[in-house]
Protein backbone atom coordinates (compact mmCIF):
# COMPACT_ATOMS: atom_id res chain seq x y z
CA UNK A 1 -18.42 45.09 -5.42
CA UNK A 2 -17.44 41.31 -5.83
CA UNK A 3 -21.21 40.11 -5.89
CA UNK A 4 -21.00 36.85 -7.61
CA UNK A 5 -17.33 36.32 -8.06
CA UNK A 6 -16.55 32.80 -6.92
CA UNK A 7 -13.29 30.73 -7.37
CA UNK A 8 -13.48 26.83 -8.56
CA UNK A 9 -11.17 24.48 -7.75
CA UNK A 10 -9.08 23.10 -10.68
CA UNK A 11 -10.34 19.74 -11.92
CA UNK A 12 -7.47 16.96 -11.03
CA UNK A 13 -8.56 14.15 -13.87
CA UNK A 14 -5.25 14.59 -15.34
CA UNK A 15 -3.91 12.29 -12.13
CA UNK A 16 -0.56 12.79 -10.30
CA UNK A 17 2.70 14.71 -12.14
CA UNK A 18 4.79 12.02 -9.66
CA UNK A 19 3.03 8.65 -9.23
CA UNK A 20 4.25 6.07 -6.80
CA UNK A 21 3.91 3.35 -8.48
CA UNK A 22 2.29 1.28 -5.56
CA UNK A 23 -0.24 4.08 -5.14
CA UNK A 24 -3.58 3.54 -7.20
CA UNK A 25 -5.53 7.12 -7.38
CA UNK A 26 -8.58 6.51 -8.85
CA UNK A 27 -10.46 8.21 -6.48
CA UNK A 28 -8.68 11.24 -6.77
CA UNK A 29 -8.84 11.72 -10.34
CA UNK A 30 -12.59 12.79 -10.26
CA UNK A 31 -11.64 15.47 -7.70
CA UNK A 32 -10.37 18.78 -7.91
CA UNK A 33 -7.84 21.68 -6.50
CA UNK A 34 -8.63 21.72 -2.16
CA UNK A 35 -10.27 18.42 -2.18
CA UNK A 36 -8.71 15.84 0.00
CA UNK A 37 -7.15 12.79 -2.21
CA UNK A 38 -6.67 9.42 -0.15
CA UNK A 39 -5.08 6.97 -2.64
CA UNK A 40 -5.17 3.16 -1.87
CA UNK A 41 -2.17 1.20 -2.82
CA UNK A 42 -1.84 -2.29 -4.38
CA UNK A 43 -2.48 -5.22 -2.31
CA UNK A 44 -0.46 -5.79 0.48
CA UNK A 45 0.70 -2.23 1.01
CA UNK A 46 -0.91 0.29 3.22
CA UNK A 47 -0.79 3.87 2.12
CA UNK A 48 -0.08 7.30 4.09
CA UNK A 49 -2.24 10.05 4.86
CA UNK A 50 -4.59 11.88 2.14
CA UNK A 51 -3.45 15.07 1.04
CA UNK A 52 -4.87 18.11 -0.11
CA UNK A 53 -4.67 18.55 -4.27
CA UNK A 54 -3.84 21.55 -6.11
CA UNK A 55 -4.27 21.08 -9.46
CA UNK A 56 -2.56 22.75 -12.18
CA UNK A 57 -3.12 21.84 -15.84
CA UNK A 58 -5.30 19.01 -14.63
CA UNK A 59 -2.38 17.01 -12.89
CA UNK A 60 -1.24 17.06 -9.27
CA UNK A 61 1.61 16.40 -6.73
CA UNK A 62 1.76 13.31 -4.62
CA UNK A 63 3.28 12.98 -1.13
CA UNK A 64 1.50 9.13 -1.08
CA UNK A 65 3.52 6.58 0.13
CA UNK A 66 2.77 2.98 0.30
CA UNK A 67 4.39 1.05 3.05
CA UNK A 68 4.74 -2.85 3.20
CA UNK A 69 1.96 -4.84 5.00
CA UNK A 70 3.62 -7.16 7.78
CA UNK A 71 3.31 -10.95 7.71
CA UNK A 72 2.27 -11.03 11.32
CA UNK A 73 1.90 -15.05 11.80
CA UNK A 74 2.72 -18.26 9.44
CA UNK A 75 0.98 -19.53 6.69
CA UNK A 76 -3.13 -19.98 8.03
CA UNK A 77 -3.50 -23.27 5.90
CA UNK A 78 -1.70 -26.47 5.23
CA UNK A 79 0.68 -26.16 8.25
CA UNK A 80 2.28 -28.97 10.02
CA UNK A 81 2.12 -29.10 13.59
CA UNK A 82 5.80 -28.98 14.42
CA UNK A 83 6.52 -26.38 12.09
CA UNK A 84 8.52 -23.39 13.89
CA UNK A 85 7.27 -20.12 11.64
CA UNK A 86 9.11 -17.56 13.87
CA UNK A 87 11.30 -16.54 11.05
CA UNK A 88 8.36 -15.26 9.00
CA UNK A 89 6.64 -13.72 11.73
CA UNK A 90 7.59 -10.28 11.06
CA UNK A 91 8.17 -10.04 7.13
CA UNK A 92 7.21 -7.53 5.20
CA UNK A 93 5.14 -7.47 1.67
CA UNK A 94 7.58 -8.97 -0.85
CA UNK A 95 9.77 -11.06 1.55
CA UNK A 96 10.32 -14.51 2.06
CA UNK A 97 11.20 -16.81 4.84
CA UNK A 98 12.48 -20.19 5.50
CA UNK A 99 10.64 -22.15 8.35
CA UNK A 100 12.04 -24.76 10.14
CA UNK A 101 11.04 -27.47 12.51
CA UNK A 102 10.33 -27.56 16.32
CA UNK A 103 13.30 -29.28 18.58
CA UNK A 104 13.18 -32.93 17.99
CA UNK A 105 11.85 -32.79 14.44
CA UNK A 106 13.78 -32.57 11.39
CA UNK A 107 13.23 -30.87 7.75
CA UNK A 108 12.25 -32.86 4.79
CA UNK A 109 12.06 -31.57 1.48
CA UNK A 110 12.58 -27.57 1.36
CA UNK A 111 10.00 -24.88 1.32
CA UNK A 112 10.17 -20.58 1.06
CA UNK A 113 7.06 -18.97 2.09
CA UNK A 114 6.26 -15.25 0.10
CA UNK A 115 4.84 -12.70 2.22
């Protein structure tokens, strides 16, 4: 008779064997073995599905990745009207682009936006 035999999940505080180092998993650290984990990631990057932990020794494996946020427009402040920004329209976190100006205009000084 197996009358009050019961299995616990593992307790996962020991955090991930294989961090990605753009992954934060605070969240999953206070979970344990068959929870679902669903790390954030640092700013600017947007991480992959949750998975489901299994803990061993406290510590667990993680398939997290954290892609790049896109830059999806210019800079939203302190932007001159004949400004052309379609080089930094699709950058990713961690790039950089050059604008230039519209037809008829022409660049003073010199100026790299960060995404």
């Amino acid at each position: 008779d197996a009358a009050g035999f019961t299995c616990t999940g593992s307790s996962c505080a020991g955090g991930p064997n294989n961090p990605n180092a753009l992954a934060v998993y605070t969240s999953c650290n206070s979970l344990s073995s068959g929870q679902l984990c669903t790390p954030t990631c640092i700013t600017g990057y947007t991480p992959s599905s949750g998975f489901v932990l299994n803990c061993v020794g406290g510590r667990y494996t993680s398939t997290t990745t954290c892609t790049p946020n896109t830059c999806s427009s210019g800079p939203s402040s302190n932007t001159d009207p004949f400004a052309d920004y379609t080089s930094c329209n699709s950058l990713a976190t961690g790039q950089t682009c050059t604008p230039t100006c519209t037809a008829g205009f022409t660049v003073v000084g010199s100026i790299s936006l960060f995404c």
